[in-house]
N, C-alpha and C. Protein backbone atom coordinates (compact mmCIF):
# COMPACT_ATOMS: atom_id res chain seq x y z
N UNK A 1 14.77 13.89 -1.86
CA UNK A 1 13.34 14.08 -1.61
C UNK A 1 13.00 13.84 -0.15
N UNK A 2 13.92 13.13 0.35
CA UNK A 2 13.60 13.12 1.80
C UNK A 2 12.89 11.56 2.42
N UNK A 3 12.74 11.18 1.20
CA UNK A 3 12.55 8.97 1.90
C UNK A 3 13.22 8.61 2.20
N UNK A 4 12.68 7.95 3.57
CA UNK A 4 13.73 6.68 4.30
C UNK A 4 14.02 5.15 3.95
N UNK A 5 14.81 4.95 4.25
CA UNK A 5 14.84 3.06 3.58
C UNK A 5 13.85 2.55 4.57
N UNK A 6 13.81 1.43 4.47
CA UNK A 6 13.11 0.45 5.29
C UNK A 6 14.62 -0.09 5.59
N UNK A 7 14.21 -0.78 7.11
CA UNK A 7 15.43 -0.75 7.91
C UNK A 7 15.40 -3.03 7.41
N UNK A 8 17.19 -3.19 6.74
CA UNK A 8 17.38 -3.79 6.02
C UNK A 8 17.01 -4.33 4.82
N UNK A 9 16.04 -3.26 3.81
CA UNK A 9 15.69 -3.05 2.63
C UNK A 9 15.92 -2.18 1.77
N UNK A 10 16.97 -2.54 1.04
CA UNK A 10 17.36 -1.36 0.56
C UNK A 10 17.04 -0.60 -0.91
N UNK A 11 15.87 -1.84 -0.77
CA UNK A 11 15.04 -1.58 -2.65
C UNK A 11 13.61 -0.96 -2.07
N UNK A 12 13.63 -0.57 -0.53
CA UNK A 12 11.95 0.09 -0.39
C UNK A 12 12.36 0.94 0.62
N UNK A 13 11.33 2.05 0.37
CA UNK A 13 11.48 3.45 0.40
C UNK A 13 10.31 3.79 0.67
N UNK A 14 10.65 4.57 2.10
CA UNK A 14 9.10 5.54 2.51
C UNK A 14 9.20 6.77 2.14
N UNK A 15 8.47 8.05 1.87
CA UNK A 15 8.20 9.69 1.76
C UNK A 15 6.72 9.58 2.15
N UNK A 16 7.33 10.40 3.58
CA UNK A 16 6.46 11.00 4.22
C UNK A 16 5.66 12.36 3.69
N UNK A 17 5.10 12.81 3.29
CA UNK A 17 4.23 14.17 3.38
C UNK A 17 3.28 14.58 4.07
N UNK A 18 2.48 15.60 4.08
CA UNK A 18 1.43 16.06 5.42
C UNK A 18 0.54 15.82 4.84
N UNK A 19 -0.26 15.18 3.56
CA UNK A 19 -1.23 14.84 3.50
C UNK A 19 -1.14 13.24 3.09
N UNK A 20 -0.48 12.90 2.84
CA UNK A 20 -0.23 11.57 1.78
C UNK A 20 1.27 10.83 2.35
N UNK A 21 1.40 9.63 2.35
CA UNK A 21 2.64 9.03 1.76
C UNK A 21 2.81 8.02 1.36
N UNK A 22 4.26 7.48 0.47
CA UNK A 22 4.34 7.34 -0.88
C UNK A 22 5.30 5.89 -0.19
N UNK A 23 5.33 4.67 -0.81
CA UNK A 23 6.59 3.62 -0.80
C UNK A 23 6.70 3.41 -1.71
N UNK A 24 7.66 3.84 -2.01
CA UNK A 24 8.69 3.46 -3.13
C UNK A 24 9.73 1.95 -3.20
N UNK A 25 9.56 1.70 -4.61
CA UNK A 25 10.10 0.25 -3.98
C UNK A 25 10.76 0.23 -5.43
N UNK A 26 12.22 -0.12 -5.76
CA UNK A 26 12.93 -0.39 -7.27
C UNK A 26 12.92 -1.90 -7.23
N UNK A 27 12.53 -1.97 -9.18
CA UNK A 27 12.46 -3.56 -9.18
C UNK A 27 13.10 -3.65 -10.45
N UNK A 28 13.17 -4.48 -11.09
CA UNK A 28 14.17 -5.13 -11.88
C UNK A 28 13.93 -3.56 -13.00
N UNK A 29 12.18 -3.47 -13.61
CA UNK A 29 12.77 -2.57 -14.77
C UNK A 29 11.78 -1.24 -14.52
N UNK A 30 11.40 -1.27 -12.93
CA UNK A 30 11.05 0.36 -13.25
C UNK A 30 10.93 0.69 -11.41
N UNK A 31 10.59 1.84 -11.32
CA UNK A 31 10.40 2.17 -9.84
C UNK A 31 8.71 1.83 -9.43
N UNK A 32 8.53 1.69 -8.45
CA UNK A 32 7.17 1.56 -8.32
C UNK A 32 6.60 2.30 -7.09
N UNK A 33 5.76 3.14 -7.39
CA UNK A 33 5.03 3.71 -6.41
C UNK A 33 3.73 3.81 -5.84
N UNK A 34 3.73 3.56 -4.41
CA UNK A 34 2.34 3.51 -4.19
C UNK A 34 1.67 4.82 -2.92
N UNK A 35 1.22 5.24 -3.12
CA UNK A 35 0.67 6.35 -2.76
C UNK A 35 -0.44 5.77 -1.30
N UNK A 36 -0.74 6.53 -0.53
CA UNK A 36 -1.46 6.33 0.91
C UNK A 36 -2.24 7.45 1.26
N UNK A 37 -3.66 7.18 1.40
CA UNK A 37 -3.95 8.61 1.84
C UNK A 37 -5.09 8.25 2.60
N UNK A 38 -5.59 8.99 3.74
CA UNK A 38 -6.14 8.42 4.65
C UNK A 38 -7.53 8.48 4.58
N UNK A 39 -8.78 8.08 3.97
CA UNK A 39 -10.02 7.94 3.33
C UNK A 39 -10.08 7.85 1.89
N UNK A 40 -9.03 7.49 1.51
CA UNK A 40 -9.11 7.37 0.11
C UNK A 40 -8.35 6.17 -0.48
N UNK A 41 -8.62 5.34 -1.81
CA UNK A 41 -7.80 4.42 -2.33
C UNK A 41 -6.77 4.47 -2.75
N UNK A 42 -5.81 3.38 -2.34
CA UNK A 42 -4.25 3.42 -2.71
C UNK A 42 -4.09 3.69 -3.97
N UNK A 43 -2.76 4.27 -4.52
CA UNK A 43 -2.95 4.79 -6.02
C UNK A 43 -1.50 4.31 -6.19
N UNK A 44 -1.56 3.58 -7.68
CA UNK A 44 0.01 2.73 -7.86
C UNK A 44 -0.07 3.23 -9.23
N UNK A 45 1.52 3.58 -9.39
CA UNK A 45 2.35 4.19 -10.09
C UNK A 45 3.68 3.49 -10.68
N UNK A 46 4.14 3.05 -12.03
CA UNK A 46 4.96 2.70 -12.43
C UNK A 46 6.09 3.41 -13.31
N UNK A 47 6.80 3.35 -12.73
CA UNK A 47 8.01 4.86 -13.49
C UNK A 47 9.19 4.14 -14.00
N UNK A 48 9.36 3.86 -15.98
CA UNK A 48 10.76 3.37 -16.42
C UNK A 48 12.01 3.96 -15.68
N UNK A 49 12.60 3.26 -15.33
CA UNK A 49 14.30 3.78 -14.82
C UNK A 49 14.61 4.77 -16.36
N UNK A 50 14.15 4.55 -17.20
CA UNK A 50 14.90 5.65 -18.24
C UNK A 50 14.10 7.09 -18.53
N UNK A 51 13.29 7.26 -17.55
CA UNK A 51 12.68 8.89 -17.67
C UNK A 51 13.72 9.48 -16.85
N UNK A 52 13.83 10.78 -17.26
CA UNK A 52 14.82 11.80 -16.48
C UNK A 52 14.19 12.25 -15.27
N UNK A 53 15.44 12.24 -14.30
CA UNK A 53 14.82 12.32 -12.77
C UNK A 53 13.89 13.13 -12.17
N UNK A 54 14.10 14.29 -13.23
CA UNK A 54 13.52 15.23 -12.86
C UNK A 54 11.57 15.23 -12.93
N UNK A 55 11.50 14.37 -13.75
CA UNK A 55 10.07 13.87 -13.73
C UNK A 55 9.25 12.95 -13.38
N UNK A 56 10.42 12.26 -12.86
CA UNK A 56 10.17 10.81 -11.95
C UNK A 56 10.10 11.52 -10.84
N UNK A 57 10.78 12.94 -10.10
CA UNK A 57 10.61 13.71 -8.61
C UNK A 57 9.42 14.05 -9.24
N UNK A 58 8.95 14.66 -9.96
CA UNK A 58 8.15 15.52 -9.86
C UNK A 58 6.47 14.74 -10.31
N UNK A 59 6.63 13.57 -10.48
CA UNK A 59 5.58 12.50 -10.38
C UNK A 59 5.54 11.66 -9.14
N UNK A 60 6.47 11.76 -8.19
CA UNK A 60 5.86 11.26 -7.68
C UNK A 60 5.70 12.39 -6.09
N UNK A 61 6.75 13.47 -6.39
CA UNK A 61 6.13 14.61 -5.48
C UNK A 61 4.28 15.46 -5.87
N UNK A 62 4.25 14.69 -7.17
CA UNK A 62 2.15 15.24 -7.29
C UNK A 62 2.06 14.84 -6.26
N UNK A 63 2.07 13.48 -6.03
CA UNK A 63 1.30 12.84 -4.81
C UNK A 63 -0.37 12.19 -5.14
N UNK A 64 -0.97 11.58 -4.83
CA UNK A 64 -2.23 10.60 -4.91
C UNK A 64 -3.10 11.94 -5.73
């Protein structure tokens, strides 16, 4: 998808996009996402490690 680590973190995760972006951060039992957008409120997202990837990309490529 194109996120970077955080430099010596290797459980948090930036994705950049042109309107929005997203840190991603893995924790013990799910991924967690939080969304950024610039006049608008942060939007947090919790994704089980056991959904198929393909909908965990594609939830959190919606975007805010």
């Amino acid at each position: 998808m194109g996120a970077q680590p955080f430099e010596g973190e290797p459980c948090r995760w930036t994705l950049v996009e042109k309107d929005w972006t997203a840190h991603l951060e893995l924790d013990r039992e799910d991924l967690r996402v939080t969304w950024h957008q610039t006049g608008r409120p942060d939007r947090h997202c919790s994704l089980p490690y056991g959904l198929p990837r393909a909908d965990v990309d594609a939830a959190i490529q919606a975007g805010p």
